[in-house]
Every structure is written in C-alpha cells, then in structure tokens.
PDB file of N, CA and C in Angstrom:
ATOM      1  N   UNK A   1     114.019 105.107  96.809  1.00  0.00           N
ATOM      2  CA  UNK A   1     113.824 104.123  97.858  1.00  0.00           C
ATOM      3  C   UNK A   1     113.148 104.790  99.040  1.00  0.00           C
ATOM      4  N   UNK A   2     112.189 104.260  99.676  1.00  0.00           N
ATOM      5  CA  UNK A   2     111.455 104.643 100.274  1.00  0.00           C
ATOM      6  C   UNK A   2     111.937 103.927 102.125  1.00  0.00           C
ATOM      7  N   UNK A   3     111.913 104.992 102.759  1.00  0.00           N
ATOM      8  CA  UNK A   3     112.680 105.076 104.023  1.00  0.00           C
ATOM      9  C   UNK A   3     111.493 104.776 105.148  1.00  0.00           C
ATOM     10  N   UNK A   4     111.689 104.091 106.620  1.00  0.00           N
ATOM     11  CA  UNK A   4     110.706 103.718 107.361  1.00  0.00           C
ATOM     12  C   UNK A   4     111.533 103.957 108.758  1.00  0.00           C
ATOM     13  N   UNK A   5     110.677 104.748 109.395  1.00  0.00           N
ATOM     14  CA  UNK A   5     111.332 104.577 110.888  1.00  0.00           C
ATOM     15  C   UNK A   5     110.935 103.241 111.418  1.00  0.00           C
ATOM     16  N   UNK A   6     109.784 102.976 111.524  1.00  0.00           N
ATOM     17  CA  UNK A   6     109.300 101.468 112.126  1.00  0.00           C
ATOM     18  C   UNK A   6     108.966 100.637 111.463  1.00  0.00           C
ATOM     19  N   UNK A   7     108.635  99.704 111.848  1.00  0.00           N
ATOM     20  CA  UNK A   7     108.094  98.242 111.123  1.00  0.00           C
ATOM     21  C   UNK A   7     106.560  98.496 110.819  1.00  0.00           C
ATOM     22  N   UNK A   8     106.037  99.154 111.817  1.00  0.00           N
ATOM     23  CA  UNK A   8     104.274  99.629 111.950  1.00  0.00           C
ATOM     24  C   UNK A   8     104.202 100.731 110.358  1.00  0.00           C
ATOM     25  N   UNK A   9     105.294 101.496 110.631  1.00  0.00           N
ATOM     26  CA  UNK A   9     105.154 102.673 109.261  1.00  0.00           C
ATOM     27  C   UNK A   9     105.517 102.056 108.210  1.00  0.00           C
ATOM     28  N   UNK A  10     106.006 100.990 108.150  1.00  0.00           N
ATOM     29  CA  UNK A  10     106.173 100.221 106.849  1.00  0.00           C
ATOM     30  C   UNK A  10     105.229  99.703 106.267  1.00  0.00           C
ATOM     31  N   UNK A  11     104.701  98.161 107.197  1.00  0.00           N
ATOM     32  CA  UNK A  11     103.769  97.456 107.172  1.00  0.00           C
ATOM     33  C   UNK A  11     102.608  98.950 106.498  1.00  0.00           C
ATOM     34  N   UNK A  12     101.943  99.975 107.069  1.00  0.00           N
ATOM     35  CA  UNK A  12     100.904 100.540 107.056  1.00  0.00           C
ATOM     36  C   UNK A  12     101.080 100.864 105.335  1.00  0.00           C
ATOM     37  N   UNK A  13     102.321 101.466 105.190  1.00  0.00           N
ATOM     38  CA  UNK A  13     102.684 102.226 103.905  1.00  0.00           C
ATOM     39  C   UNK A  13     102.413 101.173 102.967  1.00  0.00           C
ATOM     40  N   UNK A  14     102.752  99.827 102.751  1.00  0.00           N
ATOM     41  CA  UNK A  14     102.838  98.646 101.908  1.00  0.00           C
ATOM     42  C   UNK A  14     101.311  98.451 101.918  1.00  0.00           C
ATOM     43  N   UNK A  15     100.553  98.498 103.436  1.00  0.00           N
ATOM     44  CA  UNK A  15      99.129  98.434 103.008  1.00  0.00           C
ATOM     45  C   UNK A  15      98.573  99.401 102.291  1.00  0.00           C
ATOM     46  N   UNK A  16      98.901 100.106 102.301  1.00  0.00           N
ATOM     47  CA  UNK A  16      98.442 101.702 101.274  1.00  0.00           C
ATOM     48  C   UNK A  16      98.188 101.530 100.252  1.00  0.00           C
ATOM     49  N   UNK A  17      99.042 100.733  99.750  1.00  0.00           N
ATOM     50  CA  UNK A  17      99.942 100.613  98.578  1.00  0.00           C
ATOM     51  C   UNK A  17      99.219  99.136  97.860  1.00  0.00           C
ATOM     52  N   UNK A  18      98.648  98.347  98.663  1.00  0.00           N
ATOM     53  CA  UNK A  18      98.242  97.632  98.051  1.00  0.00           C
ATOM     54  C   UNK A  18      98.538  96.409  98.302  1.00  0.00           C
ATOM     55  N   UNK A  19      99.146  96.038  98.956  1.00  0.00           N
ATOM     56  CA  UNK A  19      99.981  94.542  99.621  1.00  0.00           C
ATOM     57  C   UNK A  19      99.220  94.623 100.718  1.00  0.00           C
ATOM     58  N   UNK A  20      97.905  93.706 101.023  1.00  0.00           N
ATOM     59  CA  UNK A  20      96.984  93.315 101.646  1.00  0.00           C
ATOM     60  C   UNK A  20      97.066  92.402 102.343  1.00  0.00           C
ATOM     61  N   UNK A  21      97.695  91.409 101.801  1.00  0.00           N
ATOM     62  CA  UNK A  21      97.529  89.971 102.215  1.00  0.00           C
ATOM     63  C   UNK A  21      98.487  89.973 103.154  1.00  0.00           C
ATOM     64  N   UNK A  22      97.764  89.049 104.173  1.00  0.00           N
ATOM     65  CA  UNK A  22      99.198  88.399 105.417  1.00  0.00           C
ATOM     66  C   UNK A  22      99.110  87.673 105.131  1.00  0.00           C
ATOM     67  N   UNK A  23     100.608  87.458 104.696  1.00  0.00           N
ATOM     68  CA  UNK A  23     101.406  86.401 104.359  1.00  0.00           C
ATOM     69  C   UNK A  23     102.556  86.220 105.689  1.00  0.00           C
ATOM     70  N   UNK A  24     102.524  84.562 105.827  1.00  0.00           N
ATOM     71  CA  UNK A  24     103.254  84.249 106.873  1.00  0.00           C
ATOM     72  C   UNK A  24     104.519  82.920 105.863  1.00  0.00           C
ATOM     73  N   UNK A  25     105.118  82.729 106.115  1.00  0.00           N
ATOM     74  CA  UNK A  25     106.461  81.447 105.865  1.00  0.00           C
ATOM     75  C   UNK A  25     106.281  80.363 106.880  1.00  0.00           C
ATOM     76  N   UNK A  26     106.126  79.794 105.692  1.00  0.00           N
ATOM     77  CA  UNK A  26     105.552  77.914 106.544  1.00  0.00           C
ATOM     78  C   UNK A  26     106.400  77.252 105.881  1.00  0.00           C
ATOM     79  N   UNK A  27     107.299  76.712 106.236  1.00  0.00           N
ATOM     80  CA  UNK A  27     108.461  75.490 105.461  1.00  0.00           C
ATOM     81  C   UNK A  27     109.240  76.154 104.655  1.00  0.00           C
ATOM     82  N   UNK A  28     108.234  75.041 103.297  1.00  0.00           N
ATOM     83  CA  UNK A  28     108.429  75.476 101.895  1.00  0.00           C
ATOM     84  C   UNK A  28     107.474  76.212 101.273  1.00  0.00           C
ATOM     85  N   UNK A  29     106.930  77.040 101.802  1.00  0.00           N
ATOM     86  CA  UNK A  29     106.215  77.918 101.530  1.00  0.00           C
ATOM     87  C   UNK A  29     105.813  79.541 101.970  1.00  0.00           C
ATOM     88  N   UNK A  30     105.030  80.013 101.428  1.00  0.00           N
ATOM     89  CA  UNK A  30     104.893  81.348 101.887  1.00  0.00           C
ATOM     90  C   UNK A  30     103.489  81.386 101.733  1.00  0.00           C
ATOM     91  N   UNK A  31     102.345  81.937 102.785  1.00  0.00           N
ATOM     92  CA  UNK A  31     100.853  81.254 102.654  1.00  0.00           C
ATOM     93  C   UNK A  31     100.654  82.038 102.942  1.00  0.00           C
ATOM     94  N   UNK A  32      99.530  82.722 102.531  1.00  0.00           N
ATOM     95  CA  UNK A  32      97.966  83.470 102.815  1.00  0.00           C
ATOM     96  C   UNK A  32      96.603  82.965 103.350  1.00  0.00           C
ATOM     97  N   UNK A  33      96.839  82.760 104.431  1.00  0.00           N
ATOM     98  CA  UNK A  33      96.189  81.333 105.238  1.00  0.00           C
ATOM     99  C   UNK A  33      94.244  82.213 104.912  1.00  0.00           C
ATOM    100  N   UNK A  34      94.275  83.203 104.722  1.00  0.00           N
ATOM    101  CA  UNK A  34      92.797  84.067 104.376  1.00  0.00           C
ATOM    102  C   UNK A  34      92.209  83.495 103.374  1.00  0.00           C
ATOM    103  N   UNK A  35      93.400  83.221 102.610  1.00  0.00           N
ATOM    104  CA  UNK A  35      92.307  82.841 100.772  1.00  0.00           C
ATOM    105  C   UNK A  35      92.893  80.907 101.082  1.00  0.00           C
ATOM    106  N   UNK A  36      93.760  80.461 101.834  1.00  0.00           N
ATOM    107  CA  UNK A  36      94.201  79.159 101.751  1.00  0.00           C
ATOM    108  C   UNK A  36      95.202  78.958 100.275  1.00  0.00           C
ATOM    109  N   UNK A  37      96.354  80.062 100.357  1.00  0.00           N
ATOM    110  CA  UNK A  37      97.071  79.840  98.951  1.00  0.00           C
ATOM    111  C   UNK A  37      98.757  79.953  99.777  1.00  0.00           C
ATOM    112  N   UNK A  38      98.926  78.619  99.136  1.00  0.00           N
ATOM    113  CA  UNK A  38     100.436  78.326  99.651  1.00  0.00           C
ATOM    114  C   UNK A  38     101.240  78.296  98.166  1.00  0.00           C
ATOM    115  N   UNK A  39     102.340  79.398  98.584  1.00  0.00           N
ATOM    116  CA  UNK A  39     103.101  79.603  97.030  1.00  0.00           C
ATOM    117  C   UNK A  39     104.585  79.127  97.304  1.00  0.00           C
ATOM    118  N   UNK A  40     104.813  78.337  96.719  1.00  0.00           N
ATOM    119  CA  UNK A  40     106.286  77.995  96.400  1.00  0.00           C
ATOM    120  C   UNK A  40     107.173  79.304  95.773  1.00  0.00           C
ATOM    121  N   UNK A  41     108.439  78.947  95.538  1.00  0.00           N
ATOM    122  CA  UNK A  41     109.274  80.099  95.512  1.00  0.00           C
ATOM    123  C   UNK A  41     109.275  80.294  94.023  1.00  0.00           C
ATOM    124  N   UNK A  42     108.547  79.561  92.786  1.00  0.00           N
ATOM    125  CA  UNK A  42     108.204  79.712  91.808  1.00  0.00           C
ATOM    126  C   UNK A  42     107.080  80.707  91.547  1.00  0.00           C
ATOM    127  N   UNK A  43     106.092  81.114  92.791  1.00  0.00           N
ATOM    128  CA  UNK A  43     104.776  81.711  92.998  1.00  0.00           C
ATOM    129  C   UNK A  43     105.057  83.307  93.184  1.00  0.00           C
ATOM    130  N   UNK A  44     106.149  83.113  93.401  1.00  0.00           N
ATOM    131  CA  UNK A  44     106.095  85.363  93.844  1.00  0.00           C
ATOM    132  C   UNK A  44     107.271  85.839  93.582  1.00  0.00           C
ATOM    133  N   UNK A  45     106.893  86.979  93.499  1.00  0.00           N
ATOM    134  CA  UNK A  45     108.516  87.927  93.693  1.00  0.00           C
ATOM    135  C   UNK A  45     108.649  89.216  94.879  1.00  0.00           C
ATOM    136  N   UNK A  46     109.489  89.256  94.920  1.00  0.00           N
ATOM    137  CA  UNK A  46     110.189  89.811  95.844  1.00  0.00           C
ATOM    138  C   UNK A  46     110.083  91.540  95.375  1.00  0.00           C
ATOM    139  N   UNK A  47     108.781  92.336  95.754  1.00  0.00           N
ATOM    140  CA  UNK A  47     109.081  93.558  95.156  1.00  0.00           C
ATOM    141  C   UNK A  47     109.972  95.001  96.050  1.00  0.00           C
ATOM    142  N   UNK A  48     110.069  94.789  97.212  1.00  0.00           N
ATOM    143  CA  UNK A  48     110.763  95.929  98.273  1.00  0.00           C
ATOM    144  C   UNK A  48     111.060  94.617  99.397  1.00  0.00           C
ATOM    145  N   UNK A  49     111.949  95.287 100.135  1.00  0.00           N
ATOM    146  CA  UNK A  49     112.181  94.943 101.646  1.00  0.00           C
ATOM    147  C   UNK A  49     112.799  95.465 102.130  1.00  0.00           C
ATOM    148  N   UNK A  50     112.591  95.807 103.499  1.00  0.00           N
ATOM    149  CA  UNK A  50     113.502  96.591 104.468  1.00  0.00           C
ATOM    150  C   UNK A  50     113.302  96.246 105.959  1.00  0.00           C
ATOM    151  N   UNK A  51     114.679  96.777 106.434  1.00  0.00           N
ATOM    152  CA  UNK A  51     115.280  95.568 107.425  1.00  0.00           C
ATOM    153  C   UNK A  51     115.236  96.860 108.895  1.00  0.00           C
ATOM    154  N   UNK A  52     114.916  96.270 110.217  1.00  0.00           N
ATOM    155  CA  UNK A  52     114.670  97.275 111.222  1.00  0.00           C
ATOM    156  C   UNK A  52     115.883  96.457 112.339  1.00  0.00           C
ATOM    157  N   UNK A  53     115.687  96.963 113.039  1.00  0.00           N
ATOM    158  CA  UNK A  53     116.614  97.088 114.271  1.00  0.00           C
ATOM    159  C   UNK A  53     115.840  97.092 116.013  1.00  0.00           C
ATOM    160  N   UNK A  54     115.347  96.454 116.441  1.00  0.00           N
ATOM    161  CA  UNK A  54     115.082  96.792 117.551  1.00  0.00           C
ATOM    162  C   UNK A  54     115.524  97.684 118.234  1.00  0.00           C
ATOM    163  N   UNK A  55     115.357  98.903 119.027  1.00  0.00           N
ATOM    164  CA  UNK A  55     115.603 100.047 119.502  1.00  0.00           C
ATOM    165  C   UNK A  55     116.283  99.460 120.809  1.00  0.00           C
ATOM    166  N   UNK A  56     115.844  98.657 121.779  1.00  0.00           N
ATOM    167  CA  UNK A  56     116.451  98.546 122.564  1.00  0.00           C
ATOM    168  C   UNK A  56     116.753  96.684 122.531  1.00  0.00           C
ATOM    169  N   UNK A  57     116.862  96.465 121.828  1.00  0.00           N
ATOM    170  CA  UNK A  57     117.709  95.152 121.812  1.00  0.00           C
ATOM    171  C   UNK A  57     118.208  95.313 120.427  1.00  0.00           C
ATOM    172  N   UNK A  58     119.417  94.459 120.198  1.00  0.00           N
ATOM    173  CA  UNK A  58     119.852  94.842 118.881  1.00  0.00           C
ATOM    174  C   UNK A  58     119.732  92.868 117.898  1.00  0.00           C
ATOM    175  N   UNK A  59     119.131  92.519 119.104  1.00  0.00           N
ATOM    176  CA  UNK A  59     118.846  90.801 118.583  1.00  0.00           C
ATOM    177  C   UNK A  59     117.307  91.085 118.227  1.00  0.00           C
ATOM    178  N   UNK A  60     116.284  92.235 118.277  1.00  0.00           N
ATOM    179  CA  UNK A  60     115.217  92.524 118.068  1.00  0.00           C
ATOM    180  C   UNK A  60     115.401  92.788 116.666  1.00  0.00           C
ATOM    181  N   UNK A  61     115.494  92.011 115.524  1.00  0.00           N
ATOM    182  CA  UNK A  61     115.747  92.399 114.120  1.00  0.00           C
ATOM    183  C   UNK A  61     114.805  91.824 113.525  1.00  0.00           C
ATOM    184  N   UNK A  62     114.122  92.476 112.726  1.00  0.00           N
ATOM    185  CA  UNK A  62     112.869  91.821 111.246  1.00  0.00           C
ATOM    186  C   UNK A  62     113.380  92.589 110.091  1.00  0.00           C
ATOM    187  N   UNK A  63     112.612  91.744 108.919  1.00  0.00           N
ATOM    188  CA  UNK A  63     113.044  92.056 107.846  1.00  0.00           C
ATOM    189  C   UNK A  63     111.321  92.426 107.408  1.00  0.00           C
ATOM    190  N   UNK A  64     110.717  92.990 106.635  1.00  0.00           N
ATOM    191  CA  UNK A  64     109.611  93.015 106.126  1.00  0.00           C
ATOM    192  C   UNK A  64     109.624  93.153 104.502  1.00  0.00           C
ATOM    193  N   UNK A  65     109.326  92.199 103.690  1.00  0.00           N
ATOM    194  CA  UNK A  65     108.993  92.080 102.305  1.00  0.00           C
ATOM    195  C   UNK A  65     107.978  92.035 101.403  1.00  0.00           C
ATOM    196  N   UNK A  66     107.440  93.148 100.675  1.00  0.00           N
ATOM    197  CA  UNK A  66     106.440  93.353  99.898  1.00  0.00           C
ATOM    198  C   UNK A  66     106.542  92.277  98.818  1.00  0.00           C
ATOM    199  N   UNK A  67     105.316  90.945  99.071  1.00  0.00           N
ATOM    200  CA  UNK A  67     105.532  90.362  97.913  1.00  0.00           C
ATOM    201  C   UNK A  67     104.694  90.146  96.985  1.00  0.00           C
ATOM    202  N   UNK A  68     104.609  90.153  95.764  1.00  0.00           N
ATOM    203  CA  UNK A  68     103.043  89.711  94.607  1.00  0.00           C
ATOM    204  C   UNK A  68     103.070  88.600  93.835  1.00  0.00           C
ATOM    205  N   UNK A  69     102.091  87.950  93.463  1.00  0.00           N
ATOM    206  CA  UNK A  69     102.200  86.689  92.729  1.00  0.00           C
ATOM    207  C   UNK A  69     101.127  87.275  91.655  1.00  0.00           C
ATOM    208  N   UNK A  70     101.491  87.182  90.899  1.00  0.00           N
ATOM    209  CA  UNK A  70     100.595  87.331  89.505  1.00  0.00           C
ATOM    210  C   UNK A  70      99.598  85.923  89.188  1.00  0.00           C
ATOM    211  N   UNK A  71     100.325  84.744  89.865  1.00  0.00           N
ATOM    212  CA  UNK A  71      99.477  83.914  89.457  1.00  0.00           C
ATOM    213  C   UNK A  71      98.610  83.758  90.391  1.00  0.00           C
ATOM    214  N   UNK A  72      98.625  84.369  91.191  1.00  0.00           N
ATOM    215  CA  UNK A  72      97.505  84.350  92.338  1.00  0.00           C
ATOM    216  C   UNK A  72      96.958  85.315  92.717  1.00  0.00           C
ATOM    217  N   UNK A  73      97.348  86.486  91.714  1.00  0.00           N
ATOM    218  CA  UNK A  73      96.689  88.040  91.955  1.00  0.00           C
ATOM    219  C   UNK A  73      96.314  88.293  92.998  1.00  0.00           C
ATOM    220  N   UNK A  74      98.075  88.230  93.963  1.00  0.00           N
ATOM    221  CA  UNK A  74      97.806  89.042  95.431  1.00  0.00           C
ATOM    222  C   UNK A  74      99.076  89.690  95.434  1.00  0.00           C
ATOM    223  N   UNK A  75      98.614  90.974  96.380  1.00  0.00           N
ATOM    224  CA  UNK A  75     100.027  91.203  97.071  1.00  0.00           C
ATOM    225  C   UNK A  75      99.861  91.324  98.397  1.00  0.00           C
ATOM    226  N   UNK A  76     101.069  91.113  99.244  1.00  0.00           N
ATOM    227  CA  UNK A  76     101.041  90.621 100.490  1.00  0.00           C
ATOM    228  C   UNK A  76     102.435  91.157 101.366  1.00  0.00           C
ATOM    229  N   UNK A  77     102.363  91.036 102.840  1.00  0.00           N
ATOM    230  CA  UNK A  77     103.475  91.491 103.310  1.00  0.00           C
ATOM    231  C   UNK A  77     103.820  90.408 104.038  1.00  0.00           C
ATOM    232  N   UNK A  78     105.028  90.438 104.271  1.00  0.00           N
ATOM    233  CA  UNK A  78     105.399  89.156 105.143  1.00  0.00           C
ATOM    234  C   UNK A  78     106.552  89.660 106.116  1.00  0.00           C
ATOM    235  N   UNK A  79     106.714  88.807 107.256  1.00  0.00           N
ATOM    236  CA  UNK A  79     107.667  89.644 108.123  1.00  0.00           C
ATOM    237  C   UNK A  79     108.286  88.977 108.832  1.00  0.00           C
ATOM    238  N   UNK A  80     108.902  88.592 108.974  1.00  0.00           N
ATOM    239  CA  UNK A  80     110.545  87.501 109.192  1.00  0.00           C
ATOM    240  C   UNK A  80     111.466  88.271 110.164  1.00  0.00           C
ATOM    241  N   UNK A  81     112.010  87.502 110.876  1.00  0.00           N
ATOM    242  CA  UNK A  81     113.346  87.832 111.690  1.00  0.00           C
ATOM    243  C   UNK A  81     114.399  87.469 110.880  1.00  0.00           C
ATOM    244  N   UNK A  82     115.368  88.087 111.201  1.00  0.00           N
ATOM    245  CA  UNK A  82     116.777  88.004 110.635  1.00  0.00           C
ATOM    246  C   UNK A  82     117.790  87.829 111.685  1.00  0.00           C
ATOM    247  N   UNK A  83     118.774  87.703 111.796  1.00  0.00           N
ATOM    248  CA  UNK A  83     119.991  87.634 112.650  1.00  0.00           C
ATOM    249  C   UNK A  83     119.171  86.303 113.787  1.00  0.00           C
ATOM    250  N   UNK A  84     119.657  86.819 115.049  1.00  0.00           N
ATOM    251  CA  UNK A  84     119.600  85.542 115.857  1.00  0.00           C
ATOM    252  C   UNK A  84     118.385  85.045 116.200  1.00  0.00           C
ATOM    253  N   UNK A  85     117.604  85.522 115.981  1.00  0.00           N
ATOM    254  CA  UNK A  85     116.300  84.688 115.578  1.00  0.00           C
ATOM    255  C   UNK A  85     115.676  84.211 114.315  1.00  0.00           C
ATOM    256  N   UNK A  86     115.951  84.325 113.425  1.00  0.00           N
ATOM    257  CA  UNK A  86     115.981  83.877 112.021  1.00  0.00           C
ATOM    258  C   UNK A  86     115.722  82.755 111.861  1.00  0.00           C
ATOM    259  N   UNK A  87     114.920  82.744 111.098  1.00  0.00           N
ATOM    260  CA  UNK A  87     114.096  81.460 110.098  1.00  0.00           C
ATOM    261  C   UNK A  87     115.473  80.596 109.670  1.00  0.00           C
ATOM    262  N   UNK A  88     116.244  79.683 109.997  1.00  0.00           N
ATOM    263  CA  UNK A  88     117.459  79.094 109.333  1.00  0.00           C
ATOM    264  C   UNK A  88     116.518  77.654 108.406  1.00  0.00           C
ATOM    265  N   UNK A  89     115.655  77.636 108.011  1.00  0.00           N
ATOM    266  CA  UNK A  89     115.333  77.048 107.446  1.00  0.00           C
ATOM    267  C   UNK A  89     115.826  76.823 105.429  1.00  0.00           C
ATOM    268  N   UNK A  90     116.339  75.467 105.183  1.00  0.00           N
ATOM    269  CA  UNK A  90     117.280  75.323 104.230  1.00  0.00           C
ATOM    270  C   UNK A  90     116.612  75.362 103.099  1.00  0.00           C
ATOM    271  N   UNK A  91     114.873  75.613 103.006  1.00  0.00           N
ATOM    272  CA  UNK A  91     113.633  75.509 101.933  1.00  0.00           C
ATOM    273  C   UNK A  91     113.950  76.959 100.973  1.00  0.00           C
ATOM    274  N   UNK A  92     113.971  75.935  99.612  1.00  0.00           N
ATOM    275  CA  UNK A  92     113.941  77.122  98.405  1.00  0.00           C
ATOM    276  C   UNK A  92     113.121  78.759  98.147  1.00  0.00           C
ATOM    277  N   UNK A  93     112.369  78.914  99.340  1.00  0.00           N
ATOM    278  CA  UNK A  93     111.881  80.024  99.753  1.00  0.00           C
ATOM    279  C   UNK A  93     112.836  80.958 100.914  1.00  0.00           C
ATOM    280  N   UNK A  94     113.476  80.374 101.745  1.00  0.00           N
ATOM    281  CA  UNK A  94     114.218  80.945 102.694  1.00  0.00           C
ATOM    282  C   UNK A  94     115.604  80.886 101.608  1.00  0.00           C
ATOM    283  N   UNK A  95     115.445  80.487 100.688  1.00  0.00           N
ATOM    284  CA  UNK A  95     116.803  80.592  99.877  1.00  0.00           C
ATOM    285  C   UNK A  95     116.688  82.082  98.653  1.00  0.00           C
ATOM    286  N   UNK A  96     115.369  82.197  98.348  1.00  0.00           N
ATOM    287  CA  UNK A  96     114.656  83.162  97.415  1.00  0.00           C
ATOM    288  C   UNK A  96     114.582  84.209  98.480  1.00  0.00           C
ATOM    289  N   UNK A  97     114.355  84.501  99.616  1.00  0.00           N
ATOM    290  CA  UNK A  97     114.234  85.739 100.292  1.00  0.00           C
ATOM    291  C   UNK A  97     115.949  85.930 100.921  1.00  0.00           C
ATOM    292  N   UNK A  98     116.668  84.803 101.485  1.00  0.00           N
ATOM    293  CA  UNK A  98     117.745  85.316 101.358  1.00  0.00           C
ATOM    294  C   UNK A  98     118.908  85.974 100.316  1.00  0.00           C
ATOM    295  N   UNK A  99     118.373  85.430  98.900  1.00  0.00           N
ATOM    296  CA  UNK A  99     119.446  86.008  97.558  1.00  0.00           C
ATOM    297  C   UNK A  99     119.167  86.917  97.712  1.00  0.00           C
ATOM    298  N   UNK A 100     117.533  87.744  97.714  1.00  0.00           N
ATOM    299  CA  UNK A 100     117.573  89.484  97.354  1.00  0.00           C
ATOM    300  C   UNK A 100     118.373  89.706  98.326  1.00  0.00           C
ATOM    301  N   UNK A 101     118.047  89.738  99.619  1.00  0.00           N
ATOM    302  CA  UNK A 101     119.021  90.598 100.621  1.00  0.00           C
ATOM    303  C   UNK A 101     120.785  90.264 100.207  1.00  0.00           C
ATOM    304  N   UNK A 102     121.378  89.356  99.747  1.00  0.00           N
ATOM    305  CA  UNK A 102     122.657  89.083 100.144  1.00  0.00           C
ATOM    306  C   UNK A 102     122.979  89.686  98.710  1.00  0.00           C
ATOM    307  N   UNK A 103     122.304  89.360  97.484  1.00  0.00           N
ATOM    308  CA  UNK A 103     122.292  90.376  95.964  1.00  0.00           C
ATOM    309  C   UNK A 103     122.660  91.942  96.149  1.00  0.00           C
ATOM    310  N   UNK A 104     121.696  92.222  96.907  1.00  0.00           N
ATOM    311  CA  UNK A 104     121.662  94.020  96.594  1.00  0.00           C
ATOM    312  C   UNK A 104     123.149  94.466  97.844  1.00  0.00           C
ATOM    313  N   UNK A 105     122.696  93.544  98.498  1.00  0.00           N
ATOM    314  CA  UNK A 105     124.604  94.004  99.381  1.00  0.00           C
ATOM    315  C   UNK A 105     126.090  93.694  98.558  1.00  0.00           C
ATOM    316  N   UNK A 106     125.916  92.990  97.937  1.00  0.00           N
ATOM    317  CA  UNK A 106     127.143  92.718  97.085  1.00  0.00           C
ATOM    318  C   UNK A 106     127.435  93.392  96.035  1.00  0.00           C
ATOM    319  N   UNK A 107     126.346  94.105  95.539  1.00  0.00           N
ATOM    320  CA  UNK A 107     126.185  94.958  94.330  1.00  0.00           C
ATOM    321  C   UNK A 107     125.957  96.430  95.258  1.00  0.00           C
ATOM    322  N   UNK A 108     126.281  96.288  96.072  1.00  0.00           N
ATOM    323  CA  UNK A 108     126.736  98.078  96.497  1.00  0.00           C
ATOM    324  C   UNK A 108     124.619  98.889  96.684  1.00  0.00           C
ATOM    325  N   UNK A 109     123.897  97.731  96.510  1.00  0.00           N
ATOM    326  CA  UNK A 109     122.546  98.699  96.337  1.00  0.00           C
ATOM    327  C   UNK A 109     121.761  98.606  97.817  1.00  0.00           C
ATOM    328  N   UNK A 110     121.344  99.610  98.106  1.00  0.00           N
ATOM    329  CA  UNK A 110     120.776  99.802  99.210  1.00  0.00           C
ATOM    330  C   UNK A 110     119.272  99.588  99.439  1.00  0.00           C
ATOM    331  N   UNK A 111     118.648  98.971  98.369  1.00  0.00           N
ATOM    332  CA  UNK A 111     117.219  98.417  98.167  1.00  0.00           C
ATOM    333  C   UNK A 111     117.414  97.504  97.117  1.00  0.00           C
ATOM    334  N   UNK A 112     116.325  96.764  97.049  1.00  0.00           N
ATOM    335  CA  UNK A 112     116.039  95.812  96.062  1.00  0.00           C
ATOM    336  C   UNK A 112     115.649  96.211  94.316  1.00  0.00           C
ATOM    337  N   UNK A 113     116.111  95.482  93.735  1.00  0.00           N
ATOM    338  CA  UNK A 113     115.889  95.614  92.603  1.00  0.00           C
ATOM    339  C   UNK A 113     114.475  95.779  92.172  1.00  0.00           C
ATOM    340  N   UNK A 114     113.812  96.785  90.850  1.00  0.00           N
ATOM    341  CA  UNK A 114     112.843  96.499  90.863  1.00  0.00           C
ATOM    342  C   UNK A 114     112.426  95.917  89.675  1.00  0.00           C
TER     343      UNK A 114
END
C-alpha cells in the first residue's frame, strides 16, 4: 500500500500512474466532463483510495479515489470530502464509494482491495 503525505502527492502519483481523467461526482454519477462521459455505478471500479486530514483544521478532510472503467477506457481521479463536509448524497454511486471505505474498515484492511 502505497503511503501519501498530501493530497497534491497523491493526486500527482495516480497521475503517473495513469489515472488522467478528472473526474468530478454529479448526483448519480461520476463524469469526465473532458470526453462528456457520465458513468453510473455499474461504469467503474474503485481501484485505491486514501483519505487526508487537513493539517490545521480537522473538518478539512478528502478522500481521493483512483477510478477505471473498462468500458470507457479511462482512468481517472476523483476527490470528495468526507466527514462534515461530505457529499451525503443517497445516489448508488455515493453508496459504491462509501462500501469500499466502510468494507476495508470492517475487515481490519488498511487499503482497498485490489
């Protein structure tokens, strides 16, 4: 598992790596507003994520998730708040990015499955 002091050293590393696309969360969706491809939670998977801390606020929290769709031959990063600013949105995508995180905590794992 691969470790990040910041959100910037993450994001950069995932671009390295090949997860290009900005991807942002719209509803029920997760979009790559560059190519105009909106993927339902049937469209991607969930390959890494890791969660930061604001240094001097502790309500300063994001999550950042490397994601790929095969049927749309992209990969992409996306980057979400968690805790009190958080997306509380009840859409089968905010339900697909919340299982990995609440999965790998219940099962004792400290990253995502791969």
């Amino acid at each position: 598992m691969r470790s990040y002091e910041t959100l910037v050293d993450a994001t950069n590393d995932l671009i390295k790596r090949g997860y290009t696309a900005n991807l942002s969360l719209d509803g029920d969706t997760i979009d790559d507003k560059a190519q105009n491809i909106h993927m339902s939670a049937d469209d991607f998977e969930i390959d890494e994520f890791y969660r930061f801390e604001g240094a001097s606020n502790p309500d300063d929290m994001s999550i950042i998730y490397a994601v790929s769709s095969p049927k749309y031959n992209l990969k992409g990063v996306l980057i979400n708040a968690y805790g009190t600013y958080a997306d509380n949105s009840e859409s089968a995508i905010a339900a697909k990015l919340h299982h990995h995180q609440v999965s790998d905590h219940l099962h004792g794992n400290d990253r995502p499955s791969a």
